[in-house]
N, C-alpha and C. Protein backbone atom coordinates (compact mmCIF):
# COMPACT_ATOMS: atom_id res chain seq x y z
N UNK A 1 0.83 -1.19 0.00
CA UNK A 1 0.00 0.00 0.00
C UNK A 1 0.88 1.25 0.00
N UNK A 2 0.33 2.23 -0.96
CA UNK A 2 1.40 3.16 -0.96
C UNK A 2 1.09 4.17 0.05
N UNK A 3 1.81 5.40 0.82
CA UNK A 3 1.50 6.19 1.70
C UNK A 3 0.71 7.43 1.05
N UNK A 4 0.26 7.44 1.50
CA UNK A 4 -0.76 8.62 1.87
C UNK A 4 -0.40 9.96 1.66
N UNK A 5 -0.90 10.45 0.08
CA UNK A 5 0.10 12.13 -0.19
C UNK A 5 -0.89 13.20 0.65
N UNK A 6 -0.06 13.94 1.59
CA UNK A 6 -0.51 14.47 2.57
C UNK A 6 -0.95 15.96 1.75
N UNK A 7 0.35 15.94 0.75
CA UNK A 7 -0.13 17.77 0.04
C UNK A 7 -0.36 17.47 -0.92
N UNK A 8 -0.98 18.41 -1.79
CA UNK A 8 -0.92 18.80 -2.68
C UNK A 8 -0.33 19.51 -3.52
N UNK A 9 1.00 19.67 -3.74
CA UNK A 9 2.13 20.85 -4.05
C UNK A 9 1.87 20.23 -5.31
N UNK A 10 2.65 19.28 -5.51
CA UNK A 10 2.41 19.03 -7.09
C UNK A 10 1.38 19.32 -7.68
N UNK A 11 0.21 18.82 -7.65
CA UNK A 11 -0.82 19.35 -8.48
C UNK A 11 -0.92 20.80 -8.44
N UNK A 12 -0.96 21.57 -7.18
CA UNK A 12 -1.50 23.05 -7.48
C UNK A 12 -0.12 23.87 -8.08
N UNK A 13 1.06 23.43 -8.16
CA UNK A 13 1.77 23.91 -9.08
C UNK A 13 1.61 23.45 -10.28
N UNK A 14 1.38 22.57 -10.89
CA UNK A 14 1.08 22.02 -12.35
C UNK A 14 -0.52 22.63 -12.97
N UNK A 15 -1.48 23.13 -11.76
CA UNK A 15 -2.34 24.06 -12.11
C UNK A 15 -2.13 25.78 -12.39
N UNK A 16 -0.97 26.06 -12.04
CA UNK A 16 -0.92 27.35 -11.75
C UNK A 16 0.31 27.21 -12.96
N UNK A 17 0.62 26.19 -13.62
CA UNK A 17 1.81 25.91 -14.65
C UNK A 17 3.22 26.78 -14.26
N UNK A 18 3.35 26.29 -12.93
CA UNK A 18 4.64 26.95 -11.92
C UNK A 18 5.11 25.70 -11.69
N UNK A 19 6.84 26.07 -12.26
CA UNK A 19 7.56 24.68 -11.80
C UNK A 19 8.01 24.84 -10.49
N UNK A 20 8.45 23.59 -10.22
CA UNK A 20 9.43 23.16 -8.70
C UNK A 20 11.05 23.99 -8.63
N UNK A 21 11.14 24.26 -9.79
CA UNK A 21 12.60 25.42 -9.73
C UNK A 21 12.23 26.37 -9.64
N UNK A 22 11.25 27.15 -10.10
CA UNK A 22 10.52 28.59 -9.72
C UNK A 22 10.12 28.61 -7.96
N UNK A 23 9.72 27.82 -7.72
CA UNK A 23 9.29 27.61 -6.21
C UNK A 23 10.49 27.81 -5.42
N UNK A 24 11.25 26.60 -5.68
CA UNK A 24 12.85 26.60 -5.06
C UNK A 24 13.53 27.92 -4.85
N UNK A 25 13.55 28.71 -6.41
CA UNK A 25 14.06 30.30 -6.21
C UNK A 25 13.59 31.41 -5.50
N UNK A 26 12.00 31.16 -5.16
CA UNK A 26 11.56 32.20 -4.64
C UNK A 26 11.54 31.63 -2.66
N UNK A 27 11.40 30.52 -2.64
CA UNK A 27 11.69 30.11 -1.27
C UNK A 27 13.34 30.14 -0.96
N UNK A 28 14.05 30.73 -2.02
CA UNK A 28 15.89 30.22 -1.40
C UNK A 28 15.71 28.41 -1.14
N UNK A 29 15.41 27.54 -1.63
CA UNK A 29 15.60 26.35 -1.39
C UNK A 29 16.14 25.58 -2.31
N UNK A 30 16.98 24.38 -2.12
CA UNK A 30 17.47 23.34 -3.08
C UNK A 30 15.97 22.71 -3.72
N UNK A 31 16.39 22.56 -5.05
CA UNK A 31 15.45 22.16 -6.25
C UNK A 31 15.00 20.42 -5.74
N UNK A 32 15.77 20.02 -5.04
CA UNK A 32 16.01 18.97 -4.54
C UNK A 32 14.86 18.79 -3.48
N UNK A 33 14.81 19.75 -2.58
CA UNK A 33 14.41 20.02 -0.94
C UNK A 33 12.81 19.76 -1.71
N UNK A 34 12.49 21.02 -2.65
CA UNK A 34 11.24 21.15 -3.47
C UNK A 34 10.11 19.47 -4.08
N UNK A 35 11.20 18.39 -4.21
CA UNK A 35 11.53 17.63 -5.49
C UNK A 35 10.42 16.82 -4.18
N UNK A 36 11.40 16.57 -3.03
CA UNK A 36 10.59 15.93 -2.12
C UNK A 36 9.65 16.07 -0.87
N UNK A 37 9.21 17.14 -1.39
CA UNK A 37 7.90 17.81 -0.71
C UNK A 37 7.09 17.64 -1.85
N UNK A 38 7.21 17.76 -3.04
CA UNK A 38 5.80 17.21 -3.91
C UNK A 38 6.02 15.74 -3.72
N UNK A 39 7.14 14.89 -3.64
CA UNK A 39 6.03 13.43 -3.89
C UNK A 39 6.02 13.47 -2.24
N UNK A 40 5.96 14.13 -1.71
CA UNK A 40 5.24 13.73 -0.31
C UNK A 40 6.14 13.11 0.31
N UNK A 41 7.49 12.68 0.19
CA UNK A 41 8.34 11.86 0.76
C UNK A 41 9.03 12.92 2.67
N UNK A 42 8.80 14.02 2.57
CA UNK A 42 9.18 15.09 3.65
C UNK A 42 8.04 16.03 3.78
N UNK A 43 7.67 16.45 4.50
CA UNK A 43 6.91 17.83 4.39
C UNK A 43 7.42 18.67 4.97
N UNK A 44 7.52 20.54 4.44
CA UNK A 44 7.87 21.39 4.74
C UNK A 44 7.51 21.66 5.94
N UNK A 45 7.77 22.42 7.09
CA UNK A 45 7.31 23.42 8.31
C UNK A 45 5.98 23.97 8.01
N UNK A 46 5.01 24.23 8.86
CA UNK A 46 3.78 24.84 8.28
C UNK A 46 3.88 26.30 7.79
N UNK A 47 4.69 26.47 8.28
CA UNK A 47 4.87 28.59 8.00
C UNK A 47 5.69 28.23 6.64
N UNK A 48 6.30 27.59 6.11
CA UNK A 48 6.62 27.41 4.65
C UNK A 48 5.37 27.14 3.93
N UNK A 49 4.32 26.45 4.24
CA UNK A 49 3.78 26.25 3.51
C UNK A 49 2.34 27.16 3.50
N UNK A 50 2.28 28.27 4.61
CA UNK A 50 1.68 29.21 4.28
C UNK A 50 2.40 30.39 3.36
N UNK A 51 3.62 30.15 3.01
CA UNK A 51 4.37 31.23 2.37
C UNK A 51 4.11 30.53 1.33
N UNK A 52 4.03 29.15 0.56
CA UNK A 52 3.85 28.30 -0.53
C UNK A 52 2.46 28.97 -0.93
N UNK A 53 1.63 28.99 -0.19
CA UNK A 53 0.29 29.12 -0.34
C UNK A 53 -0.23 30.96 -0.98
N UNK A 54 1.11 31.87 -1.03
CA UNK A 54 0.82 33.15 -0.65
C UNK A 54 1.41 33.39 -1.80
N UNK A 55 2.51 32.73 -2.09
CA UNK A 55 3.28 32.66 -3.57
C UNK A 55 2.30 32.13 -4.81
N UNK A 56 1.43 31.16 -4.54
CA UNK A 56 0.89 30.46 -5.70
C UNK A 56 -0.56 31.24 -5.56
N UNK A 57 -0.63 32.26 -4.51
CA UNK A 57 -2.42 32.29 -4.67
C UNK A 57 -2.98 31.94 -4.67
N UNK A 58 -3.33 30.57 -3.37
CA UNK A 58 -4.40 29.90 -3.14
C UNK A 58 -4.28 29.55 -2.06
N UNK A 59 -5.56 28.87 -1.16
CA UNK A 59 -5.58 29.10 0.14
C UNK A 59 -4.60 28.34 0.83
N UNK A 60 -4.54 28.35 1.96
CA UNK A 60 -3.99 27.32 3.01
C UNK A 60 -4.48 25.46 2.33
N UNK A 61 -5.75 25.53 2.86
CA UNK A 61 -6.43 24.31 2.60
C UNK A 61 -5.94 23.73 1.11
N UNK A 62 -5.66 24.41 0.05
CA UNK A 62 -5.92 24.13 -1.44
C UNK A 62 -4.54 23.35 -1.22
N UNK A 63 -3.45 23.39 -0.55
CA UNK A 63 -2.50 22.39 -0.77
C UNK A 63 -2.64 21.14 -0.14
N UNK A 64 -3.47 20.86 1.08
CA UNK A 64 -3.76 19.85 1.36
C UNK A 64 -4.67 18.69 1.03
N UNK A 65 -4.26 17.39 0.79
CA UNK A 65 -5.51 16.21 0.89
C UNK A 65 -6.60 16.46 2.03
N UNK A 66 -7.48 16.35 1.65
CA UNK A 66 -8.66 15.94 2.76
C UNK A 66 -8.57 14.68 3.46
């Protein structure tokens, strides 16, 4: 059974047609760091990911699974 993708980063960047190196540059982060927060393998700090959320223009909630 595979684990459980907690965010949604990947998709709401592939909606907003914003890559994972654009993200990386505007957070100062390795492209790398980025790489494994979309497949869900790490998750960011929550205050990163309200800054994720403020960068792409969409809510808090819109990066998370239900």
């Amino acid at each position: 059974m595979s684990k459980k993708a907690i965010n949604r980063l990947k998709v709401v960047l592939a909606e907003k047609n914003m890559s994972s190196k654009w993200l990386a540059e505007q957070l100062g982060k390795n492209e790398a760091t980025i790489s494994r927060w979309c497949t869900n393998e790490v998750q960011p700090p929550i205050k990163t990911f309200v800054k994720v959320a403020e960068l792409l223009d969409v809510k808090l909630t819109n990066l998370f699974n239900d």
